[in-house]
Protein backbone atom coordinates (compact mmCIF):
# COMPACT_ATOMS: atom_id res chain seq x y z
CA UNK A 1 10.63 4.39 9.84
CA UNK A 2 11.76 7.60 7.91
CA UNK A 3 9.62 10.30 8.86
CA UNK A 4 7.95 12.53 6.50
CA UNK A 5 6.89 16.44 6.67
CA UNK A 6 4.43 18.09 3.78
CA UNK A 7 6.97 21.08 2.86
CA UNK A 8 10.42 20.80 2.21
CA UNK A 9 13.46 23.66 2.39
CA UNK A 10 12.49 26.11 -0.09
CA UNK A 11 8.86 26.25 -0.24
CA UNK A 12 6.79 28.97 -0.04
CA UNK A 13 4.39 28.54 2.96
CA UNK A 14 1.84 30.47 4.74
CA UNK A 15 1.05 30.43 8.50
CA UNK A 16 -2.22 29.36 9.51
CA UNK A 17 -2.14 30.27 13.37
CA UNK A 18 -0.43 32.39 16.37
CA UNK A 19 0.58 35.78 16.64
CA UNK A 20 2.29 35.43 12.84
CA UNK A 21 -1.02 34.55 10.84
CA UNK A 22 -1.62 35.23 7.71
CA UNK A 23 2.34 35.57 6.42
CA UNK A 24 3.90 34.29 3.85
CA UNK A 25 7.56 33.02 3.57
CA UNK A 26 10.70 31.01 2.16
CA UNK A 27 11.30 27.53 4.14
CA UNK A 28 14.99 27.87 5.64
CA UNK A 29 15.71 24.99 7.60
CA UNK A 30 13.20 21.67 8.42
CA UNK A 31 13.78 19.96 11.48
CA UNK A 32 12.28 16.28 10.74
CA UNK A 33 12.59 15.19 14.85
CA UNK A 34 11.03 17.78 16.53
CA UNK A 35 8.61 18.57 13.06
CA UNK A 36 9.55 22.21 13.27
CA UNK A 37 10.48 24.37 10.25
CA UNK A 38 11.97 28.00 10.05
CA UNK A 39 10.85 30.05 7.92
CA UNK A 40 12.52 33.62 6.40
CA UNK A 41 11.69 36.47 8.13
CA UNK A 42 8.33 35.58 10.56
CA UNK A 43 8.02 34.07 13.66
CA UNK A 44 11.38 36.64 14.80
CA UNK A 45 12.56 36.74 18.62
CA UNK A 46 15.51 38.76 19.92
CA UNK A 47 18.84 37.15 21.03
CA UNK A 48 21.39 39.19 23.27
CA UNK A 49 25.07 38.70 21.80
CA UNK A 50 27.69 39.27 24.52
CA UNK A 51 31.38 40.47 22.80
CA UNK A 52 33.95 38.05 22.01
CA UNK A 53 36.96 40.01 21.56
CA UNK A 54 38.34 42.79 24.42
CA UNK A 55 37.13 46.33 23.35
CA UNK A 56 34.01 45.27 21.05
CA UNK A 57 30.65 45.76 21.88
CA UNK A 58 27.34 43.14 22.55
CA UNK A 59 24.18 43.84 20.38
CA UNK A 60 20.79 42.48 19.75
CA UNK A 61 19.86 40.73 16.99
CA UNK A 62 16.55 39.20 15.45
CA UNK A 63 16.71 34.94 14.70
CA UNK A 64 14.35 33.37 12.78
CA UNK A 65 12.91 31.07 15.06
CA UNK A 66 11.07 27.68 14.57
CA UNK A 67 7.48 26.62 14.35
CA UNK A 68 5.62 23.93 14.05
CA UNK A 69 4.67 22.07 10.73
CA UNK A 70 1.51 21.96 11.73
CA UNK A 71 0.95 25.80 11.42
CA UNK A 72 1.81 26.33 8.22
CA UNK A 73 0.21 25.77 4.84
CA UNK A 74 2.36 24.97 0.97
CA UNK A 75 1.28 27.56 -1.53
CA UNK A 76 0.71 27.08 -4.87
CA UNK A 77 3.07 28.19 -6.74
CA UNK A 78 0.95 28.79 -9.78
CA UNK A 79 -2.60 30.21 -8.48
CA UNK A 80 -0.57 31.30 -4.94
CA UNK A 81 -3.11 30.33 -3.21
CA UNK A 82 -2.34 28.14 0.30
CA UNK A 83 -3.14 24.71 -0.68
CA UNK A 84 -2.99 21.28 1.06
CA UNK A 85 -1.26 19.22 -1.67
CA UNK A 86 -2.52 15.96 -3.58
CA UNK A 87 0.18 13.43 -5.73
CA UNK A 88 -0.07 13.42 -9.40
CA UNK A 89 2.34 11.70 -11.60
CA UNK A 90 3.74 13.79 -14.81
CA UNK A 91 4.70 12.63 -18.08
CA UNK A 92 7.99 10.97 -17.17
CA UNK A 93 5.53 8.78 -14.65
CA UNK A 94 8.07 10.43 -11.21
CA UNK A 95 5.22 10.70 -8.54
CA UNK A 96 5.11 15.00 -7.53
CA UNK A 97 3.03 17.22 -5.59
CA UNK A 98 -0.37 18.57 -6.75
CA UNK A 99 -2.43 21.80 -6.14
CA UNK A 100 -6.11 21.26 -5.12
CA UNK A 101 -7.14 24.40 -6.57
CA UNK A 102 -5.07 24.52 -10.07
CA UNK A 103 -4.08 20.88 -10.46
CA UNK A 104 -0.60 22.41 -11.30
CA UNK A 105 2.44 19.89 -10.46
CA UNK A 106 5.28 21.14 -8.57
C-alpha cells in the first residue's frame, strides 16, 4: 500500500510543537518511511566535519534536521494562515487540496 503524507516538497508549513514552535518554512526533503520531513532553516543541529585533504582544516556546520509530519501544519497559501487541508475539485474536474479557512485550491 503506497503511503501517503499531507505536505509534499515545497510547501510552506508551520510547526505546531517542540522547541521550534511557531516557525514557518520551505519543505526540503519528505521521507515517506520514517514520515519525517525537513524543512529550510528550523529544527538546526550542529555536525563536526573532520578534514579530508592533508593541511585543511575541520569546521562546524548547521544541518537541517528532520521532524516528524505530525508536527507540522500546510499553510495557506492565500490567507497564510496554517490550515489542515480539505479536497476540492477545480474546473478541469483534477481532485486538489483545499483551505478550510479561504476555500482557495492549491
Amino acid at each position: 500500500m503506497k503511503q501517503k503524507l499531507h505536505v509534499k516538497t515545497g510547501d510552506q508549513v508551520q510547526v505546531l510543537s517542540g522547541r521550534e514552535k511557531g516557525k514557518r518554512g520551505k519543505i526540503v526533503q519528505v521521507s515517506l518511511k520514517e514520515r519525517k520531513v525537513i524543512i529550510e532553516k528550523v529544527n538546526l543541529s550542529k555536525k563536526h566535519l573532520k578534514p579530508r585533504q592533508q593541511g585543511a582544516v575541520g569546521s562546524i556546520v548547521d544541518v537541517e534536521s528532520p521532524m516528524y509530519a505530525s508536527k507540522v501544519m500546510l499553510v495557506c497559501p492565500k490567507c497564510s494562515k496554517p490550515t489542515r487541508i480539505a479536497h476540492g475539485f477545480d474546473e478541469n474536474g483534477k481532485k486538489m487540496r483545499k483551505c478550510k479557512h479561504c476555500d482557495n485550491l492549491f
